[in-house]
N, C-alpha and C. Protein backbone atom coordinates (compact mmCIF):
# COMPACT_ATOMS: atom_id res chain seq x y z
N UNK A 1 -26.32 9.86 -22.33
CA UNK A 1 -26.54 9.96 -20.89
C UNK A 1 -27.66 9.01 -20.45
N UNK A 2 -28.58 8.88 -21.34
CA UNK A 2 -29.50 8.13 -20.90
C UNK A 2 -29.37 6.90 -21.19
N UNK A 3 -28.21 6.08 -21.85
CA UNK A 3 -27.86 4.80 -21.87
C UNK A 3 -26.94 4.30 -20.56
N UNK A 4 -26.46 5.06 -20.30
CA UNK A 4 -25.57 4.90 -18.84
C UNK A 4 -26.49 5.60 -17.77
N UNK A 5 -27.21 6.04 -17.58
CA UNK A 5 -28.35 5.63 -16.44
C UNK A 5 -29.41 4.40 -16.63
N UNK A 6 -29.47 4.02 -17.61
CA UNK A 6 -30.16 2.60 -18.06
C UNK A 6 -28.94 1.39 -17.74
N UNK A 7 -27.65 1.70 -18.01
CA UNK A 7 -26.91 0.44 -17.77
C UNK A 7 -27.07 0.59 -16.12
N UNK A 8 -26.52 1.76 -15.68
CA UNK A 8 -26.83 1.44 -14.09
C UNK A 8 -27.85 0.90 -13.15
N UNK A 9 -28.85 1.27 -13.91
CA UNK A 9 -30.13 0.73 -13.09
C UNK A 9 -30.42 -0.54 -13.60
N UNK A 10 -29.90 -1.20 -15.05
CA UNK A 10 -29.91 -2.58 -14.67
C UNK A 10 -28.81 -3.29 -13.95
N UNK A 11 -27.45 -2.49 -13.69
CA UNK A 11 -26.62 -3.05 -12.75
C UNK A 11 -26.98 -3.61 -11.22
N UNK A 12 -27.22 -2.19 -10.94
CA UNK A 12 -27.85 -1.66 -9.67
C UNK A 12 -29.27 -2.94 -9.37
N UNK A 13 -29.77 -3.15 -10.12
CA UNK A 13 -31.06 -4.31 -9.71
C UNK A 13 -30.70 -5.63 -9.83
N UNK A 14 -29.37 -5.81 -10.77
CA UNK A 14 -28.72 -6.80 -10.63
C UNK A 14 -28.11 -7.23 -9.14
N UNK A 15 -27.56 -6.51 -8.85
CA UNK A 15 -26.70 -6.59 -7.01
C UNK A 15 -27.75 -6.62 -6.39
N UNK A 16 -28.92 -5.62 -5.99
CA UNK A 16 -29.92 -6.04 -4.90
C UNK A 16 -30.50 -7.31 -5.04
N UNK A 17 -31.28 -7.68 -6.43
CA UNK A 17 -31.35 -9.52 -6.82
C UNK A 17 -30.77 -10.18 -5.61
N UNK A 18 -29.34 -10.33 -6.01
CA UNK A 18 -28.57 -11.28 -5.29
C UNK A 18 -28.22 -10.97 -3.96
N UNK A 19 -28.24 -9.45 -3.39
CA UNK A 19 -28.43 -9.61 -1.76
C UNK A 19 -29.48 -10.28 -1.44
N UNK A 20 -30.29 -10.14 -1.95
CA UNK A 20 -32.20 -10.36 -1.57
C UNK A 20 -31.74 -12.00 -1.32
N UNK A 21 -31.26 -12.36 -2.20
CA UNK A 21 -31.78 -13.82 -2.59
C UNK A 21 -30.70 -14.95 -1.56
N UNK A 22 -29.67 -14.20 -1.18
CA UNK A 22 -28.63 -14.95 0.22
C UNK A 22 -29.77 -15.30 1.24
N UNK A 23 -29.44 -16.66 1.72
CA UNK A 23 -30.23 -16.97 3.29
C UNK A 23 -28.36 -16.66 3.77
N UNK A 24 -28.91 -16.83 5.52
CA UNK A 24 -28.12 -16.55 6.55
C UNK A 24 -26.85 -17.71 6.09
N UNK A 25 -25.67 -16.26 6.32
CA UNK A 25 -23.96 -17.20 6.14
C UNK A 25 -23.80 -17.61 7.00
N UNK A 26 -23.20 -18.59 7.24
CA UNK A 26 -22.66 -18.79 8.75
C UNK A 26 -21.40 -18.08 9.04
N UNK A 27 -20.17 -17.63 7.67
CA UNK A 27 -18.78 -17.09 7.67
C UNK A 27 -19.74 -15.54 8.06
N UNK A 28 -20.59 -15.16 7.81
CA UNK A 28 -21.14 -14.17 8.32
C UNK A 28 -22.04 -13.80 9.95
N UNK A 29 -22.59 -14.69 9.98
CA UNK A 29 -22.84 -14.97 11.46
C UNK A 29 -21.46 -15.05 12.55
N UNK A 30 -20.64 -15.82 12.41
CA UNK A 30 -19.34 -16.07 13.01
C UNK A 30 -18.95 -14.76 13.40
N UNK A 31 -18.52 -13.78 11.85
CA UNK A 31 -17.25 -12.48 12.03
C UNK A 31 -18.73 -11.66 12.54
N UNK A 32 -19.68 -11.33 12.54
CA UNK A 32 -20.98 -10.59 13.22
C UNK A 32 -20.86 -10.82 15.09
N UNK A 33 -20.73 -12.16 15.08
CA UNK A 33 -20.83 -12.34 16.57
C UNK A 33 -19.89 -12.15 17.31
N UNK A 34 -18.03 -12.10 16.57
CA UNK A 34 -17.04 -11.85 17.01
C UNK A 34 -16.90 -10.55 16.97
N UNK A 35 -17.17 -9.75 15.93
CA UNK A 35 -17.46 -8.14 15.71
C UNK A 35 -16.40 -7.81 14.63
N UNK A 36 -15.94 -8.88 14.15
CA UNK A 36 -15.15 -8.56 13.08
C UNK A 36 -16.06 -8.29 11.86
N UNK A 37 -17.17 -8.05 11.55
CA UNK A 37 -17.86 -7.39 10.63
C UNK A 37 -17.20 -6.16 10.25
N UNK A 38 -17.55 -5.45 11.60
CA UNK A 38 -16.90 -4.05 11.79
C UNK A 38 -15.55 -3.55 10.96
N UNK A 39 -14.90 -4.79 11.04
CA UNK A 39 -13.46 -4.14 10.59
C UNK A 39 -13.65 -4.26 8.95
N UNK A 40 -14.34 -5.35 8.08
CA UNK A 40 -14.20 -5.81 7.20
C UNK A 40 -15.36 -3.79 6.93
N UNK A 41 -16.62 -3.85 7.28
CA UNK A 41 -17.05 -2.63 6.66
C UNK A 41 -16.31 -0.97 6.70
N UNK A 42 -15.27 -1.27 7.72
CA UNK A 42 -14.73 -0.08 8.21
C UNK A 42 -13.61 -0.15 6.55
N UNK A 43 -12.99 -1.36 6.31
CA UNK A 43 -11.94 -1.27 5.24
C UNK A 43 -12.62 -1.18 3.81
N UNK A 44 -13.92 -1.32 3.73
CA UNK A 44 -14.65 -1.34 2.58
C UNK A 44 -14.72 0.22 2.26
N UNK A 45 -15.51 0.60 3.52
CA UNK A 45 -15.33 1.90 3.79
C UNK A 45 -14.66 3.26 3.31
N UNK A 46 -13.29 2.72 3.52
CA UNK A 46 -12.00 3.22 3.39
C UNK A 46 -11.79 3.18 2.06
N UNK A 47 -11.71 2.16 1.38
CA UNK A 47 -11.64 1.94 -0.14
C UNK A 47 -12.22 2.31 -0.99
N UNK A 48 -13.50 2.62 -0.70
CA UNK A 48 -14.74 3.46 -1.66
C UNK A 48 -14.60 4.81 -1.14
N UNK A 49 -14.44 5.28 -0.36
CA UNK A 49 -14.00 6.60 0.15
C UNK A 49 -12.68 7.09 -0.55
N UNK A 50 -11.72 6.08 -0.80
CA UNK A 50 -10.67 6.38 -1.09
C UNK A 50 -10.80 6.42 -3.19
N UNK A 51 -11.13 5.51 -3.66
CA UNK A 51 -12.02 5.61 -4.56
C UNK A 51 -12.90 7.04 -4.97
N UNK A 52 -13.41 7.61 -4.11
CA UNK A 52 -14.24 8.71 -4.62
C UNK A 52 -13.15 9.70 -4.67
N UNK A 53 -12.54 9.86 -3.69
CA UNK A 53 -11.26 10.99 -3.62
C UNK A 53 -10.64 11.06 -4.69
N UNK A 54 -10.03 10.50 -5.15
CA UNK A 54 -9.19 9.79 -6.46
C UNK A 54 -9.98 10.58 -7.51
N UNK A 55 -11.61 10.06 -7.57
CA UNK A 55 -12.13 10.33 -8.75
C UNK A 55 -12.18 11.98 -8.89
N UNK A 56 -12.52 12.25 -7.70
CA UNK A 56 -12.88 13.84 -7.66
C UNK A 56 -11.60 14.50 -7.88
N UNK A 57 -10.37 14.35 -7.62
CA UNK A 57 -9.44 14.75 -7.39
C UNK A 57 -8.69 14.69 -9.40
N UNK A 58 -8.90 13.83 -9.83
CA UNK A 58 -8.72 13.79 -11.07
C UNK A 58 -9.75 14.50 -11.95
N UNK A 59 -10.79 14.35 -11.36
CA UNK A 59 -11.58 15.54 -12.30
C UNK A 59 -11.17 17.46 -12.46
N UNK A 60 -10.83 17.84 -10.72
CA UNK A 60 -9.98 18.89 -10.99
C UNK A 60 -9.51 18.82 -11.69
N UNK A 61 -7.99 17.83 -12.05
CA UNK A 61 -7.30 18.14 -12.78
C UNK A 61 -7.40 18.27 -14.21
N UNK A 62 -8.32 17.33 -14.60
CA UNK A 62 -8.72 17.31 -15.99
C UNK A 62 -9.42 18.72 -16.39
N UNK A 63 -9.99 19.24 -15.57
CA UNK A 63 -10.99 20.28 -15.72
C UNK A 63 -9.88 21.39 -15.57
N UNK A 64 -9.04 21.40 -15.03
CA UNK A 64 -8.10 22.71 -14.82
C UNK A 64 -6.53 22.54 -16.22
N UNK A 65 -6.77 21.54 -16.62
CA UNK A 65 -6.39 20.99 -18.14
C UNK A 65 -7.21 21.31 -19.16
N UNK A 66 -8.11 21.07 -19.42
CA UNK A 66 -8.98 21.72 -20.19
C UNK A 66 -8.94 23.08 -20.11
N UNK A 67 -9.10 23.80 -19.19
CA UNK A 67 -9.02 25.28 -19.05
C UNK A 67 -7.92 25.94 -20.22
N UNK A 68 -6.68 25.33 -19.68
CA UNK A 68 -5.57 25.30 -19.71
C UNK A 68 -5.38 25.49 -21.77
N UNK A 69 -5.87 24.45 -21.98
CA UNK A 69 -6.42 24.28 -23.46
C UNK A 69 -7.22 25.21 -23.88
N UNK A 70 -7.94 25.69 -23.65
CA UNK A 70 -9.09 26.13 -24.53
C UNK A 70 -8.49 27.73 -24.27
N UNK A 71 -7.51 27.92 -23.15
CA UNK A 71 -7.30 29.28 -23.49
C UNK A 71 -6.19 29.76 -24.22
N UNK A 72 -5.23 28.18 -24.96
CA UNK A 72 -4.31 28.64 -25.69
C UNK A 72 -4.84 28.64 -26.98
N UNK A 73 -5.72 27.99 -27.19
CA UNK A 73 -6.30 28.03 -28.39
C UNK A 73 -7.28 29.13 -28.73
């Protein structure tokens, strides 16, 4: 457990690094000023949301599988 909270937090400092270190996009300035930002974070949104569902939703099942197991045995 404590090697996979160590890989994350050097992940995790890896990605902020490289936000930090962008100067101003212009492909980002452009979709910002048109307001198409919005749509691109709204679908990101959606996908990591949709992403977590998934995960949680398979853990039930695994967990109600396991059950399932350990009481035939």
């Amino acid at each position: 457990m404590n090697n996979i909270k160590s890989i994350l937090l050097l992940c995790f400092s890896f990605i902020s690094t490289f936000l930090f270190a962008q100067e101003e996009v212009p492909m980002a300035d452009t979709m910002r000023s048109e307001g198409k930002i919005y749509v691109v974070v709204a679908v990101v949104l959606v996908l990591v949301l949709g992403l977590v569902l998934y995960v949680f939703l398979m853990d039930k099942k695994i967990t109600a599988l396991e059950k399932r197991i350990n009481k035939k045995g």
